[in-house]
Structure formats: C-alpha cells, structure tokens
Protein backbone atom coordinates (compact mmCIF):
# COMPACT_ATOMS: atom_id res chain seq x y z
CA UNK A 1 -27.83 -17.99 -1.98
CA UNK A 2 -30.12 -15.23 -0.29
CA UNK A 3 -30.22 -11.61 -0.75
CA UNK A 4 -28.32 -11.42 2.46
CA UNK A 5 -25.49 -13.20 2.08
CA UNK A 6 -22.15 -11.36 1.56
CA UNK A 7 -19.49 -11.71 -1.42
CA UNK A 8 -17.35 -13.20 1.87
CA UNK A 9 -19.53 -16.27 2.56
CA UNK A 10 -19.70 -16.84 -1.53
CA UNK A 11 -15.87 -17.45 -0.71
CA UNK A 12 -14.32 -14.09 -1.96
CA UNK A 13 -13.60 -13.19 1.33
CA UNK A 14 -12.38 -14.82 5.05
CA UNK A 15 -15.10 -16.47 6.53
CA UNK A 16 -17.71 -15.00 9.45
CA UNK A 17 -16.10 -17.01 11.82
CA UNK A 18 -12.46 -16.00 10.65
CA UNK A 19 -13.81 -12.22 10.93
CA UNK A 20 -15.10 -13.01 14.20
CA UNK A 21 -12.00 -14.38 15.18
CA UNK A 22 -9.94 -11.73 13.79
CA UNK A 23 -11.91 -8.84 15.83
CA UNK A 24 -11.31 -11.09 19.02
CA UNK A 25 -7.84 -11.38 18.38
CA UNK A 26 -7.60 -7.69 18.04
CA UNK A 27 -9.78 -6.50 21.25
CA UNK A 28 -6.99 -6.61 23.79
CA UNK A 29 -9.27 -5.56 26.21
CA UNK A 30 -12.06 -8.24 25.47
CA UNK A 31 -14.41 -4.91 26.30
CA UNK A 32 -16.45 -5.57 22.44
CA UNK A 33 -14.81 -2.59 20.36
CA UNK A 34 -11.82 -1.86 19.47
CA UNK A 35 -9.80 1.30 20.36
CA UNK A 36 -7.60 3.43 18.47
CA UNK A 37 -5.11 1.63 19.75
CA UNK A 38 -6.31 -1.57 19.21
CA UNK A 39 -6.54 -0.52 15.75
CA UNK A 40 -3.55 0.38 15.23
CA UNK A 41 -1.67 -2.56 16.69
CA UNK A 42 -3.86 -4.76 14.64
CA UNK A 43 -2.07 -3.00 10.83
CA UNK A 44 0.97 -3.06 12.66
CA UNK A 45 0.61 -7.12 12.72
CA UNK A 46 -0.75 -6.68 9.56
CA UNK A 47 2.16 -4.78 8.03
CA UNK A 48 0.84 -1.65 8.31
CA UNK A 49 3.22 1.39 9.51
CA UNK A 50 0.21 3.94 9.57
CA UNK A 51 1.06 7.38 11.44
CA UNK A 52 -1.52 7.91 14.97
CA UNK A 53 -3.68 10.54 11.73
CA UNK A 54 -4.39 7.49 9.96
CA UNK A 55 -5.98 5.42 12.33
CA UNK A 56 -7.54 7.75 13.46
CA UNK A 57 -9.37 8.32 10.76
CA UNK A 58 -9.68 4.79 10.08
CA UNK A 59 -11.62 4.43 13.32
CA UNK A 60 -13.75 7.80 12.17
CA UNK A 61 -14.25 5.85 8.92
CA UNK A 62 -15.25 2.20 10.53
CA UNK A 63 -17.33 3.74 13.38
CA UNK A 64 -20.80 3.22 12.10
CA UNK A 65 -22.31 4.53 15.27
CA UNK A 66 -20.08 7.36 16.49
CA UNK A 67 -18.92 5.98 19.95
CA UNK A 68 -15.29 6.59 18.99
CA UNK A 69 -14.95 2.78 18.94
CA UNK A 70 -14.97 -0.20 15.82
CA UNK A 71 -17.62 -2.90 17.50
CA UNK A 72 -18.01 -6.47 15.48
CA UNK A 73 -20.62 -5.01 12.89
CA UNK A 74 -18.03 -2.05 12.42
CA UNK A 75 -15.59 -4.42 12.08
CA UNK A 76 -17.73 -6.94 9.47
CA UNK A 77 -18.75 -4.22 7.39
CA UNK A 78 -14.78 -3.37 6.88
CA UNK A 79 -13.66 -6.08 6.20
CA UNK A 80 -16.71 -6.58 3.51
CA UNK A 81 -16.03 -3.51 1.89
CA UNK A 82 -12.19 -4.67 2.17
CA UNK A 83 -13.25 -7.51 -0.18
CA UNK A 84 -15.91 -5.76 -2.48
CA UNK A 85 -12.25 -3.38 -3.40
CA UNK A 86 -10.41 -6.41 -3.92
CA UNK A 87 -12.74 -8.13 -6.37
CA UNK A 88 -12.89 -4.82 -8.07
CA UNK A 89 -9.36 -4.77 -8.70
C-alpha cells in the first residue's frame, strides 16, 4: 500500500466512495460545500442533538480553507481523522 493511502481504504474506515456519497447526501443544495445548516441536519440524522454553538464550531473546525463552508476534502479529512480517533480508542 503507498504512502498515500489512508487508514480508511486499509478498511478501518467507510470507503472513498461511501465518503463521497455521504457528503452528497448531505449537500442539500448540490452547490459543493456544505453549510452550517447542512451540517447540522447531517448529526441530526446521525443522532446528534448538537446546540447551533456546536456546529458552528464544527464547521470552524472542518473548514480547511476559511470560506465558512465544509467542501469534499473538508469533508474527507473529517471523516479520516474520525477514524484515526476510533482506532485509537
């Protein structure tokens, strides 16, 4: 496996396609990024009660480039540091 590949593709984590088709799933407005809102709805469907704070600075968090927005790479990073916690734990 190359230097590239992530601890998802090794199978510790959803595949890129099932990232891919999670972000798409979650861009209600099929604009690329996803909102605040967005966000949000997406941990509600997830379980998530998380207060308008929270998300917020979820977004602030994801937002690799500042635009106030989560685009895919935001998105893949996440969920990649979602799985490097889990396999931690």
């Amino acid at each position: 496996m190359g230097a590239g590949a992530s601890s998802a593709s090794r199978g510790g984590g959803p595949s890129a396609a099932a990232v891919e088709a999670g972000f798409a799933a979650a861009d209600a407005d099929h604009d690329g990024t996803l909102s605040a809102a967005e966000l949000g709805e997406l941990m509600q469907r997830a379980g998530l009660k998380w207060a308008p704070e929270r998300i917020a600075a979820q977004l602030k968090a994801l937002d690799g480039d500042g635009d106030g927005k989560v685009d895919l790479d935001d998105f893949r990073r996440g969920v990649e540091d979602l799985v490097k916690v889990a396999e931690l734990a």
